[in-house]
PDB file of N, CA and C in Angstrom:
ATOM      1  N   UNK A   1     -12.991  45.087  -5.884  1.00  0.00           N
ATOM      2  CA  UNK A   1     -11.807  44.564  -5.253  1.00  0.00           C
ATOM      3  C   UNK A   1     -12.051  43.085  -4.916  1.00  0.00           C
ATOM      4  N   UNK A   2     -11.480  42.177  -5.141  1.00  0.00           N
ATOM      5  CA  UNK A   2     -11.445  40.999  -4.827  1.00  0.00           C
ATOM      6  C   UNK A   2     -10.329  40.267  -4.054  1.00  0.00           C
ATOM      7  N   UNK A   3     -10.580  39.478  -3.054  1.00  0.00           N
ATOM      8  CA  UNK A   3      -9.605  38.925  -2.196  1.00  0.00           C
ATOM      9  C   UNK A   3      -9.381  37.762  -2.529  1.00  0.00           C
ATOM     10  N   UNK A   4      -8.182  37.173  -2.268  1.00  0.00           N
ATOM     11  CA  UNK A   4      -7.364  35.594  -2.843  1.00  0.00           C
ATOM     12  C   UNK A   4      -6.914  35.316  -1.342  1.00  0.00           C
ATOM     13  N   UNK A   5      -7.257  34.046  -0.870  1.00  0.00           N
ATOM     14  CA  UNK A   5      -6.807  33.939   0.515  1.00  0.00           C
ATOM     15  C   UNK A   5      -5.820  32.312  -0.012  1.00  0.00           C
ATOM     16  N   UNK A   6      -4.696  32.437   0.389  1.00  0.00           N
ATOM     17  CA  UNK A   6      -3.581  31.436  -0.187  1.00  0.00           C
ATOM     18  C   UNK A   6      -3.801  30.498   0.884  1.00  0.00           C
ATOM     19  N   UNK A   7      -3.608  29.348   0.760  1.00  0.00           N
ATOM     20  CA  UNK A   7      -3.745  27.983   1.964  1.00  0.00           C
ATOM     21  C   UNK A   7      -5.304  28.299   2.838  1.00  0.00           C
ATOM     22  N   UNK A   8      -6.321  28.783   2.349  1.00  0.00           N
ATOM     23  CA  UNK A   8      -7.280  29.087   3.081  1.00  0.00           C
ATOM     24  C   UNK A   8      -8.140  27.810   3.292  1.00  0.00           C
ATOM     25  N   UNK A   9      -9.220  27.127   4.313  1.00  0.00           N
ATOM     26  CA  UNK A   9     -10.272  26.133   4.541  1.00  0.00           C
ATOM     27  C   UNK A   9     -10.459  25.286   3.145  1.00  0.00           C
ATOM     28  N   UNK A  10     -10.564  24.255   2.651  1.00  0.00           N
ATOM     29  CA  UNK A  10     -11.312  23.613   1.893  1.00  0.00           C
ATOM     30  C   UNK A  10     -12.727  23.315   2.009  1.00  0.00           C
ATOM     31  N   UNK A  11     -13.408  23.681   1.239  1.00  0.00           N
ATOM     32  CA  UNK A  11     -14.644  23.605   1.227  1.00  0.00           C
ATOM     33  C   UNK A  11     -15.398  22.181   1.442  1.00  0.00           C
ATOM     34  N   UNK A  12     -15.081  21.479   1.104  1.00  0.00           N
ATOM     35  CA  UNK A  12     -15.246  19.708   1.256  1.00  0.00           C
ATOM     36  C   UNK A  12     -14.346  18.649   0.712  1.00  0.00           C
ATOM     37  N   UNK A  13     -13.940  17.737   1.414  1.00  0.00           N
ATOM     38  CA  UNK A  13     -12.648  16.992   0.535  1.00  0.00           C
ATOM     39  C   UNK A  13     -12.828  15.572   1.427  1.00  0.00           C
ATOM     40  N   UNK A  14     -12.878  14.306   0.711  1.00  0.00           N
ATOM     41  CA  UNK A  14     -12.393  13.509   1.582  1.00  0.00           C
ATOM     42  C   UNK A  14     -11.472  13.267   2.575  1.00  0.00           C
ATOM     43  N   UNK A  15     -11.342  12.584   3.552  1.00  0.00           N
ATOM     44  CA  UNK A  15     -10.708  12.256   4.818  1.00  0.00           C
ATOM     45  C   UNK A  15      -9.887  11.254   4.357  1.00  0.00           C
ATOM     46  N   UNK A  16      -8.739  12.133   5.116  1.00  0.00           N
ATOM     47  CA  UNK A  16      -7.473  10.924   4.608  1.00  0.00           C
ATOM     48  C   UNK A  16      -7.639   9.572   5.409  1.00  0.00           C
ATOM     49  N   UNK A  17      -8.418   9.523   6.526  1.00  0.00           N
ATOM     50  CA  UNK A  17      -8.691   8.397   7.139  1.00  0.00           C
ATOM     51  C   UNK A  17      -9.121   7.343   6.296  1.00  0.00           C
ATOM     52  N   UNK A  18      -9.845   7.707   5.053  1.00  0.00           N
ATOM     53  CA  UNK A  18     -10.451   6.868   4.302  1.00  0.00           C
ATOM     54  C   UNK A  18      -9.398   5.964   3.665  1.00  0.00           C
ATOM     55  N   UNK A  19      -8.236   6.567   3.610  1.00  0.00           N
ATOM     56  CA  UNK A  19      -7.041   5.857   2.772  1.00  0.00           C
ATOM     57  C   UNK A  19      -5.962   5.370   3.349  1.00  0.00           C
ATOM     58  N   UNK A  20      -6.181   5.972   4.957  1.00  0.00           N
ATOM     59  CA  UNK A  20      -5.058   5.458   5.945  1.00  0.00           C
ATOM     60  C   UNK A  20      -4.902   4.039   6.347  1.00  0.00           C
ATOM     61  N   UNK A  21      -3.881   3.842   6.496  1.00  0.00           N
ATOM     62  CA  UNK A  21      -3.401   2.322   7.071  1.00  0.00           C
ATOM     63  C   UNK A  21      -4.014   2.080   8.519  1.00  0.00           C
ATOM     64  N   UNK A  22      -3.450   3.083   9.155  1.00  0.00           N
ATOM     65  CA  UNK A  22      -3.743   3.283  10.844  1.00  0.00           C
ATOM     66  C   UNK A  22      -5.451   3.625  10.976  1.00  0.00           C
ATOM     67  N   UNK A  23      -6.215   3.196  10.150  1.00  0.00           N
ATOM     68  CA  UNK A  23      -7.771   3.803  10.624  1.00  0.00           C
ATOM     69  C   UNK A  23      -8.525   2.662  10.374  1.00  0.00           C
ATOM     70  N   UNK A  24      -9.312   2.606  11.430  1.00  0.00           N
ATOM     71  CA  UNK A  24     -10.610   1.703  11.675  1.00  0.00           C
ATOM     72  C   UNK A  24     -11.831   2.625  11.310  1.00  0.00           C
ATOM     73  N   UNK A  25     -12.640   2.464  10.198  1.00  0.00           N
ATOM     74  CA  UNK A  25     -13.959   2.564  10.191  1.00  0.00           C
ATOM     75  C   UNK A  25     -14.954   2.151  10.464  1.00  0.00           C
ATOM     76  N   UNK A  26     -16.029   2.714  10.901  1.00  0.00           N
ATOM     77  CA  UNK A  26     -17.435   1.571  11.029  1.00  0.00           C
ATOM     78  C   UNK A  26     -18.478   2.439  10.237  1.00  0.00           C
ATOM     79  N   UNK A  27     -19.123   2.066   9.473  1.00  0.00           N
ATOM     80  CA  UNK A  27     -20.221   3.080   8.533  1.00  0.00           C
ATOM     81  C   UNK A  27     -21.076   2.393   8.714  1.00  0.00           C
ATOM     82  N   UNK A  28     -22.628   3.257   8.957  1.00  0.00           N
ATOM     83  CA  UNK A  28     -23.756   2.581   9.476  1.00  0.00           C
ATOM     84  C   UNK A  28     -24.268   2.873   7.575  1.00  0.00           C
ATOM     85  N   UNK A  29     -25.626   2.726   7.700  1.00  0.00           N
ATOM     86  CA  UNK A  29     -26.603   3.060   6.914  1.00  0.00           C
ATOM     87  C   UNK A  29     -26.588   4.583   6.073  1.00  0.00           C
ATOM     88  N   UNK A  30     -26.899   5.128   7.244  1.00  0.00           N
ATOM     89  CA  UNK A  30     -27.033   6.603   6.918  1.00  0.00           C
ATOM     90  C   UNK A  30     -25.382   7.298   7.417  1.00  0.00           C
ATOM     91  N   UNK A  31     -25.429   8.736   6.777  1.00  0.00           N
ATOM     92  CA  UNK A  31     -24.023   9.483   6.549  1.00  0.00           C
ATOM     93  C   UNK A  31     -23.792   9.662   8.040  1.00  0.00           C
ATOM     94  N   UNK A  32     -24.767   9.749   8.783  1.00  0.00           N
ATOM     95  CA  UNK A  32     -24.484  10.110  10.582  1.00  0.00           C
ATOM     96  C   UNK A  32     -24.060   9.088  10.951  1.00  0.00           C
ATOM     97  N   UNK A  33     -24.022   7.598  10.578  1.00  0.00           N
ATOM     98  CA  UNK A  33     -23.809   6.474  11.240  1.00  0.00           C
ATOM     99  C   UNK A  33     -22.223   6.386  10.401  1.00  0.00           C
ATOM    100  N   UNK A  34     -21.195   7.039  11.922  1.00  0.00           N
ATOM    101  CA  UNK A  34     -19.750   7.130  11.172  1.00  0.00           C
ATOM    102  C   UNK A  34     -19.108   6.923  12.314  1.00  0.00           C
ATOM    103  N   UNK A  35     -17.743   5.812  12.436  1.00  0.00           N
ATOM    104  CA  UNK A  35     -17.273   6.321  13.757  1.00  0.00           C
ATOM    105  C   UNK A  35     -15.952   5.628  13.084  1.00  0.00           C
ATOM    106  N   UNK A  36     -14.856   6.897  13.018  1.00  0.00           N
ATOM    107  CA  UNK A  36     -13.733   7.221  12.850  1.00  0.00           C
ATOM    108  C   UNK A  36     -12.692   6.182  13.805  1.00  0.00           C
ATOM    109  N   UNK A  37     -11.609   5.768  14.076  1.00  0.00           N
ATOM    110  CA  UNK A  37     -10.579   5.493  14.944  1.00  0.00           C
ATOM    111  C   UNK A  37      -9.342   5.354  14.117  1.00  0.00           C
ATOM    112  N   UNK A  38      -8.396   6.122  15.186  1.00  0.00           N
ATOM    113  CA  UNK A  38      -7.177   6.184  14.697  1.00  0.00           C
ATOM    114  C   UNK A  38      -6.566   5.347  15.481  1.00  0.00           C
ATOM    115  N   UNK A  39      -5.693   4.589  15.058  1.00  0.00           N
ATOM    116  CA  UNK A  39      -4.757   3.384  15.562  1.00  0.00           C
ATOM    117  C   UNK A  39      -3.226   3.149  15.817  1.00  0.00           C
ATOM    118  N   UNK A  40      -3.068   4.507  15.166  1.00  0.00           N
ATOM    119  CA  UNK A  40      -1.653   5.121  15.294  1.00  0.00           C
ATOM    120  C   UNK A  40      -1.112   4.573  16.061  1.00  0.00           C
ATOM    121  N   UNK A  41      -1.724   5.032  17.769  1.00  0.00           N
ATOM    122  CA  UNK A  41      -0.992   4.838  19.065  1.00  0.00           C
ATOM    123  C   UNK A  41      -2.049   4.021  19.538  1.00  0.00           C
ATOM    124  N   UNK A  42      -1.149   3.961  20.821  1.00  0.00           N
ATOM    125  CA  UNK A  42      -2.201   2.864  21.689  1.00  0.00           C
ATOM    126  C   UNK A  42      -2.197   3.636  23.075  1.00  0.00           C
ATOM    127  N   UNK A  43      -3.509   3.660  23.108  1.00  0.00           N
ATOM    128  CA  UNK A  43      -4.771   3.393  22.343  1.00  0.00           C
ATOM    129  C   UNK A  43      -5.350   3.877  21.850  1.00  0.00           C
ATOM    130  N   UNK A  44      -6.270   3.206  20.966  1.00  0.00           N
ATOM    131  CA  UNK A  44      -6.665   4.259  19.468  1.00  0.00           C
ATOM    132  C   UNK A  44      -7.807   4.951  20.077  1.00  0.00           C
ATOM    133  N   UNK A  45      -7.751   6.250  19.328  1.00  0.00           N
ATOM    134  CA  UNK A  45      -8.618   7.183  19.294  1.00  0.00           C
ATOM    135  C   UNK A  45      -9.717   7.661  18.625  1.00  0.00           C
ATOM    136  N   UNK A  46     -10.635   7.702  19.112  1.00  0.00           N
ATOM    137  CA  UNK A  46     -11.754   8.441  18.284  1.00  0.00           C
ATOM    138  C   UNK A  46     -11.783   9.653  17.437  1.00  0.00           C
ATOM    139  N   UNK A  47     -11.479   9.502  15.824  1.00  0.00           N
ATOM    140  CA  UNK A  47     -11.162  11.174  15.344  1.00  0.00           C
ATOM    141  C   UNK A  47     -12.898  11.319  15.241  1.00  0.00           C
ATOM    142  N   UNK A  48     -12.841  12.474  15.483  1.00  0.00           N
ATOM    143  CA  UNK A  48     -14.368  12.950  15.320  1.00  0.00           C
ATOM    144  C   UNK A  48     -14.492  14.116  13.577  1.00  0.00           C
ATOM    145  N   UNK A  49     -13.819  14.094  13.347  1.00  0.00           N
ATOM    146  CA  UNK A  49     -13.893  14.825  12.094  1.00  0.00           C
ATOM    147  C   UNK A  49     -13.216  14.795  10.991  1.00  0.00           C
ATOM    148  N   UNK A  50     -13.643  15.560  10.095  1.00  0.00           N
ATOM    149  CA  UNK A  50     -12.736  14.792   8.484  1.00  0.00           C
ATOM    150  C   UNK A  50     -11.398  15.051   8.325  1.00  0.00           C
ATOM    151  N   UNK A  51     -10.116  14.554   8.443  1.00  0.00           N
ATOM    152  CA  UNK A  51      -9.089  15.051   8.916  1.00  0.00           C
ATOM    153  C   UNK A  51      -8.294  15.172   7.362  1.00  0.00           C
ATOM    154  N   UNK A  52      -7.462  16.110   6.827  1.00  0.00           N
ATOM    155  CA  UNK A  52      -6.860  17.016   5.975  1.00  0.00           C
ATOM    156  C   UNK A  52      -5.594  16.642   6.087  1.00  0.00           C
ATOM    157  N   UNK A  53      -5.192  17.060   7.065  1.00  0.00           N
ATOM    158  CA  UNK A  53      -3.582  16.515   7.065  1.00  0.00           C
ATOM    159  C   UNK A  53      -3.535  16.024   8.467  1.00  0.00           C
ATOM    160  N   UNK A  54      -2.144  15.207   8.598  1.00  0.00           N
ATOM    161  CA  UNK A  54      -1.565  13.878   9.194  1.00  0.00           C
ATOM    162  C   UNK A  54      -0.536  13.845   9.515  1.00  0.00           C
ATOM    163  N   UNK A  55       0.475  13.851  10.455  1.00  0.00           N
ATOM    164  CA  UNK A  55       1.717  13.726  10.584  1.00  0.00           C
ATOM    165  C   UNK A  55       1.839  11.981  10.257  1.00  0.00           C
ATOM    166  N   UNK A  56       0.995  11.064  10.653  1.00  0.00           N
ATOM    167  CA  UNK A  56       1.233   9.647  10.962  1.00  0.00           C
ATOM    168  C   UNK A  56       0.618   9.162  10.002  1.00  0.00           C
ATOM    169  N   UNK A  57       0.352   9.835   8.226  1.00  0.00           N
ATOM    170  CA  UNK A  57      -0.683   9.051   7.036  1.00  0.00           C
ATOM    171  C   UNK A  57       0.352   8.102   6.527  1.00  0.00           C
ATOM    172  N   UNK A  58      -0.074   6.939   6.562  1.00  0.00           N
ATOM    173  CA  UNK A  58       0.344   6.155   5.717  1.00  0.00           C
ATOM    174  C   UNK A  58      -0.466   5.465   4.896  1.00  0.00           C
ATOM    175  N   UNK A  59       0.032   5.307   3.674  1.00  0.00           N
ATOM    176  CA  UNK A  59      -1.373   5.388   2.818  1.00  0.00           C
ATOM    177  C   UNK A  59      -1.202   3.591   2.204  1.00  0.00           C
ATOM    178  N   UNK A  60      -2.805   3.509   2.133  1.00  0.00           N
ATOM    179  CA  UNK A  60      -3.442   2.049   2.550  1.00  0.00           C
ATOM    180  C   UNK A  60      -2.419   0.964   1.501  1.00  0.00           C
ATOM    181  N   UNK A  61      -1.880   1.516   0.372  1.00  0.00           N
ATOM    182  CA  UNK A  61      -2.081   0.594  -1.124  1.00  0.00           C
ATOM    183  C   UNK A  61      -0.611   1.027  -1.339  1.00  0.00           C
ATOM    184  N   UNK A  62       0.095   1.699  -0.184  1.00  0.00           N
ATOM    185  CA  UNK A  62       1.603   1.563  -0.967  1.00  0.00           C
ATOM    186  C   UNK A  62       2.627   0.721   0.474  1.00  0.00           C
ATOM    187  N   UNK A  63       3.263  -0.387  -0.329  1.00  0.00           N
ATOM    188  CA  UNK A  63       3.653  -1.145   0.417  1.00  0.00           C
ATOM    189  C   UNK A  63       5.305  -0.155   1.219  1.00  0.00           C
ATOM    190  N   UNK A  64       5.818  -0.443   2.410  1.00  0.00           N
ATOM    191  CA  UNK A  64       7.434  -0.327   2.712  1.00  0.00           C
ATOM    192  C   UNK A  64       8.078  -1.173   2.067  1.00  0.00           C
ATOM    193  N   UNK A  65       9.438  -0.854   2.066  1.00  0.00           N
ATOM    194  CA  UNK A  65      10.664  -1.458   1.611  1.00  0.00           C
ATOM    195  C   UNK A  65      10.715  -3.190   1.943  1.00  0.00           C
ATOM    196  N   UNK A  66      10.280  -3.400   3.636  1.00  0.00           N
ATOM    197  CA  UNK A  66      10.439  -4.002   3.953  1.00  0.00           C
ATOM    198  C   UNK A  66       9.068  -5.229   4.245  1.00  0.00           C
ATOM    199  N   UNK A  67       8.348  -4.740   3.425  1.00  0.00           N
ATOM    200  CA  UNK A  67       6.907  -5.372   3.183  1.00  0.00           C
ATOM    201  C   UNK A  67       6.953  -6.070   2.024  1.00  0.00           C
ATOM    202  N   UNK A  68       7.752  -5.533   1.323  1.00  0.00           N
ATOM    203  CA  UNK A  68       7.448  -5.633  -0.855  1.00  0.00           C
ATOM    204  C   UNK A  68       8.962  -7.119  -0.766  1.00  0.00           C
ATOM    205  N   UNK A  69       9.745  -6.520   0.293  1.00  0.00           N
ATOM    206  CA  UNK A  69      11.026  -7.821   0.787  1.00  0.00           C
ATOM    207  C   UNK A  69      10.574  -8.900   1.277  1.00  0.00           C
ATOM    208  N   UNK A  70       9.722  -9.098   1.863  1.00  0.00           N
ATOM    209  CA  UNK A  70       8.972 -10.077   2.592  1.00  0.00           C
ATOM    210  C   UNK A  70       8.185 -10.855   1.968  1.00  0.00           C
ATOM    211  N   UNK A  71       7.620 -10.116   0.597  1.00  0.00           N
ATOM    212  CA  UNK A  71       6.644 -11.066   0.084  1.00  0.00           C
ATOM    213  C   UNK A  71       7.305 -11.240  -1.546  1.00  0.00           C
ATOM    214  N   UNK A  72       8.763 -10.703  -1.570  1.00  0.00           N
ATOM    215  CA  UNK A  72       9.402 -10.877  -2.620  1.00  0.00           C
ATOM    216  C   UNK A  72      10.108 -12.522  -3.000  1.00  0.00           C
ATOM    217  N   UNK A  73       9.990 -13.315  -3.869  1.00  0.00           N
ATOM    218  CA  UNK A  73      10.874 -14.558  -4.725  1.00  0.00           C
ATOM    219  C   UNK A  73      11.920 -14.023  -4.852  1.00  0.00           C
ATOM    220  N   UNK A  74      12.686 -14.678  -3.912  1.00  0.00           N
ATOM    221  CA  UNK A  74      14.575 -14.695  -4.306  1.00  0.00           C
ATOM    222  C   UNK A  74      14.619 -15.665  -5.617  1.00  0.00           C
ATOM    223  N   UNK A  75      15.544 -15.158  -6.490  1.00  0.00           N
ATOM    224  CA  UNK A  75      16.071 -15.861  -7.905  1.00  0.00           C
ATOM    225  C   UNK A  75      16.977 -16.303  -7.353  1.00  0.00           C
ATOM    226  N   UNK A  76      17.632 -17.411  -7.308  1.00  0.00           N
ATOM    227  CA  UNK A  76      19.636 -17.771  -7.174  1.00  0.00           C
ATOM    228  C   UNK A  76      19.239 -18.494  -8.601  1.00  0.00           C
ATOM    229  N   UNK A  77      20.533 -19.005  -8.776  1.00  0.00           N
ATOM    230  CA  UNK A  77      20.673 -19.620 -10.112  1.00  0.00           C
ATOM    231  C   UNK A  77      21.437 -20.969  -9.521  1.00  0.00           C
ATOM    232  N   UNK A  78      20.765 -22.073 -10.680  1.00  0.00           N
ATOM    233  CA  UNK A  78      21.059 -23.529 -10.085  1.00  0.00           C
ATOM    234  C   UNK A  78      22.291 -24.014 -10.782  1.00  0.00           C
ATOM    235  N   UNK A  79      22.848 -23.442 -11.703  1.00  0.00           N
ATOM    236  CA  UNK A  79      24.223 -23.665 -12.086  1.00  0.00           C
ATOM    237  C   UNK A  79      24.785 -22.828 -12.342  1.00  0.00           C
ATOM    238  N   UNK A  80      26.847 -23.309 -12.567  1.00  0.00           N
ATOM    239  CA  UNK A  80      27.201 -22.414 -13.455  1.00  0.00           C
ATOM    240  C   UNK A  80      26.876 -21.476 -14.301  1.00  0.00           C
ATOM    241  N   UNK A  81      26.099 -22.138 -15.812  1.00  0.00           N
ATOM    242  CA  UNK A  81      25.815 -21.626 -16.603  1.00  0.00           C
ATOM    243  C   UNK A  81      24.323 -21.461 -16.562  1.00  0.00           C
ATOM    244  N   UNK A  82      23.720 -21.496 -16.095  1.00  0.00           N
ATOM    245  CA  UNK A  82      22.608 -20.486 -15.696  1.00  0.00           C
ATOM    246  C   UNK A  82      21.858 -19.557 -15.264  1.00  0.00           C
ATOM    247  N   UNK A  83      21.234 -18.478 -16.132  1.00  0.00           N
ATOM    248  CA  UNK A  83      21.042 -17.321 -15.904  1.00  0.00           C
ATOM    249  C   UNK A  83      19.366 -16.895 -14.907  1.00  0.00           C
ATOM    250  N   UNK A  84      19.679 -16.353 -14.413  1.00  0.00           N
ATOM    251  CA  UNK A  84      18.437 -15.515 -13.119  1.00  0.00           C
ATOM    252  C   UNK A  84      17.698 -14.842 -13.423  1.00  0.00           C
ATOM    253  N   UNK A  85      16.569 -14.556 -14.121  1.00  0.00           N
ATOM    254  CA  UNK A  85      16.111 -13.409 -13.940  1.00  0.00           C
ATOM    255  C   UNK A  85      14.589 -13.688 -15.250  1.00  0.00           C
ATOM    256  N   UNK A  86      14.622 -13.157 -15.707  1.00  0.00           N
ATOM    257  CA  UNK A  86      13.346 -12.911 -16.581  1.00  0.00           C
ATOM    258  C   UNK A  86      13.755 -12.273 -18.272  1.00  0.00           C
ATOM    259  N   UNK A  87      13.309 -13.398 -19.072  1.00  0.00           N
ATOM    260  CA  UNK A  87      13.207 -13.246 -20.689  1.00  0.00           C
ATOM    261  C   UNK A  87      12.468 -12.703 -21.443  1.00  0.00           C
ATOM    262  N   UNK A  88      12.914 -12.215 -22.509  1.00  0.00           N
ATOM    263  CA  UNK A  88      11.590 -11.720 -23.627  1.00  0.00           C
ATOM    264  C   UNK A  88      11.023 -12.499 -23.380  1.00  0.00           C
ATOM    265  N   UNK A  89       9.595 -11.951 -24.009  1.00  0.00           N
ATOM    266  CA  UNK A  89       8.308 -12.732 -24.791  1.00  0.00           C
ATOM    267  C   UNK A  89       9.101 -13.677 -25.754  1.00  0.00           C
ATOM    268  N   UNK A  90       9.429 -12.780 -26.987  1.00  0.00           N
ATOM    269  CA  UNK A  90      10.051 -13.116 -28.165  1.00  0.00           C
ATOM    270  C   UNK A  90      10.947 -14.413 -27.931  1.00  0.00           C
ATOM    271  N   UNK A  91      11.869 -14.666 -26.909  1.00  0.00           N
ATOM    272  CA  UNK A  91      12.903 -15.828 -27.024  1.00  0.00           C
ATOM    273  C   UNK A  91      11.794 -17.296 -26.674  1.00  0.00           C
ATOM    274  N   UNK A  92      10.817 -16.928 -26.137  1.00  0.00           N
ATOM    275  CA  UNK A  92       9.970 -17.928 -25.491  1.00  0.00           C
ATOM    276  C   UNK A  92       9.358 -18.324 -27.188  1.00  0.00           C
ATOM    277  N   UNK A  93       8.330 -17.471 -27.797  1.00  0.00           N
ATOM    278  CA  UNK A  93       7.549 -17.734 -29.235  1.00  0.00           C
ATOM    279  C   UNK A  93       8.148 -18.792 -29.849  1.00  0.00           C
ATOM    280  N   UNK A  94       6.958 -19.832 -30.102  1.00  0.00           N
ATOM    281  CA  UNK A  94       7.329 -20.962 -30.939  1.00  0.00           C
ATOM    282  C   UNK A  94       7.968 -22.071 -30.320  1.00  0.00           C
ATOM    283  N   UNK A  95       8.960 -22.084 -29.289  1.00  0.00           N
ATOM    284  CA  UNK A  95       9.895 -22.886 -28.497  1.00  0.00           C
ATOM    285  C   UNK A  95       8.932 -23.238 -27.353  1.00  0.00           C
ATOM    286  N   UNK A  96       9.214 -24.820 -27.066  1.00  0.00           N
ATOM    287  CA  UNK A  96       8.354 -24.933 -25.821  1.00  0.00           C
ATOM    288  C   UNK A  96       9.235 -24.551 -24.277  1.00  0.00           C
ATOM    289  N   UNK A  97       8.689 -24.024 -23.767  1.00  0.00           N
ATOM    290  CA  UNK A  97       9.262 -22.786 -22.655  1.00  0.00           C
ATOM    291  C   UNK A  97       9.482 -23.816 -21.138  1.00  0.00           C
ATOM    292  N   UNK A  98      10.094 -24.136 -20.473  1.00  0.00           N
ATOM    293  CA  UNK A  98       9.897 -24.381 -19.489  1.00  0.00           C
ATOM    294  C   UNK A  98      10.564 -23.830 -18.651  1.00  0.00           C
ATOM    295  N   UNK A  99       9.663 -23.383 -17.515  1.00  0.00           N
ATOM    296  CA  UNK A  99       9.885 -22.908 -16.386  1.00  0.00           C
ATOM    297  C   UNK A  99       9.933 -23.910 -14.804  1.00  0.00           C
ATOM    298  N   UNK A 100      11.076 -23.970 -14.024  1.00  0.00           N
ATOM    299  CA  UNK A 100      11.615 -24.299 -13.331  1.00  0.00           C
ATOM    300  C   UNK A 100      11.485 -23.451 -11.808  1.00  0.00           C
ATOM    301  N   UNK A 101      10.502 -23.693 -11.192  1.00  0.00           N
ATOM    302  CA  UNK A 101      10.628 -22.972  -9.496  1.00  0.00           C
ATOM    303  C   UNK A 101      11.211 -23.550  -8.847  1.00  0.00           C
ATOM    304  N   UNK A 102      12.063 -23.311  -7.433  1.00  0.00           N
ATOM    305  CA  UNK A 102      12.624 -24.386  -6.850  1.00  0.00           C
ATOM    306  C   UNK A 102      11.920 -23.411  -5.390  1.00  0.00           C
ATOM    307  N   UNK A 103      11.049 -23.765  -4.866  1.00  0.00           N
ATOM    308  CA  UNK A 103      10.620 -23.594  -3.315  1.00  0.00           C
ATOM    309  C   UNK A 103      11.128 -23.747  -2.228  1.00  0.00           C
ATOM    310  N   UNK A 104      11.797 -22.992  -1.020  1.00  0.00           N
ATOM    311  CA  UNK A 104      12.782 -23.846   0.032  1.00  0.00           C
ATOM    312  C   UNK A 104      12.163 -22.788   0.872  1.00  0.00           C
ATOM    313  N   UNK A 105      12.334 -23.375   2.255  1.00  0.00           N
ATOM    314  CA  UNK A 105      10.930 -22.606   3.544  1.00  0.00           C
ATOM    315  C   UNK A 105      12.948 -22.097   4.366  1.00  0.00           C
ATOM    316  N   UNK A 106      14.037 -21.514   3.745  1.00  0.00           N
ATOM    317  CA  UNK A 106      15.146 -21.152   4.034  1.00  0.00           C
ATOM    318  C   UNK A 106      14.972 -19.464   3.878  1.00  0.00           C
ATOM    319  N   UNK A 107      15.000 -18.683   5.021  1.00  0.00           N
ATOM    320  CA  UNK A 107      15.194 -17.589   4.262  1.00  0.00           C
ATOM    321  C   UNK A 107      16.909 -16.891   4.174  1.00  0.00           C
ATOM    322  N   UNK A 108      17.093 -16.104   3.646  1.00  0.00           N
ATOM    323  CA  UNK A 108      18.279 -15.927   2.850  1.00  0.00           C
ATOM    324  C   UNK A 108      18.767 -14.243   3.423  1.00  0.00           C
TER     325      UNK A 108
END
């Protein structure tokens, strides 16, 4: 007879702390030299163990809406007949290409 236990312990898995936004690490030398903090709230806390799940993970390498807006280049277009945005490769080949930035410290 064999038993299947569904959602049961994981045997070893990295810590989502490792990938969290909200976490301060300090790693010594050796695997004992570890000291966890969560930053969530204030004030941050000491997690003492490898934590699995998270109500508050936000993960290190994916930006918000309003992060990716912030560090986004507005296009406007400087005339009438001029178009915004980004060309083939292909229309550029052979033709000498110039590109035009216009920089203004205005935000929009």
């Amino acid at each position: 007879m064999s038993v299947h236990v569904k959602n049961g312990t994981p045997l070893e898995a990295e810590s989502l702390c490792e990938t969290c936004l909200h976490s301060h690490i300090q790693k010594g030398y050796r695997e004992s030299e570890r000291l966890v903090f969560c930053q969530l709230t204030y004030p941050a806390y000491r997690v003492p163990f490898r934590v699995r799940e998270c109500s508050g993970y936000t993960e290190m390498k994916r930006q918000t809406l309003k992060q990716m807006e912030e560090i986004a280049w507005p296009l406007t277009g400087a005339g009438i007949n001029r178009q915004v945005g980004f060309i083939p490769a292909s229309d550029v080949e052979g033709k000498a290409a110039r590109v035009e930035l216009i920089l203004s410290k205005k935000k929009q």
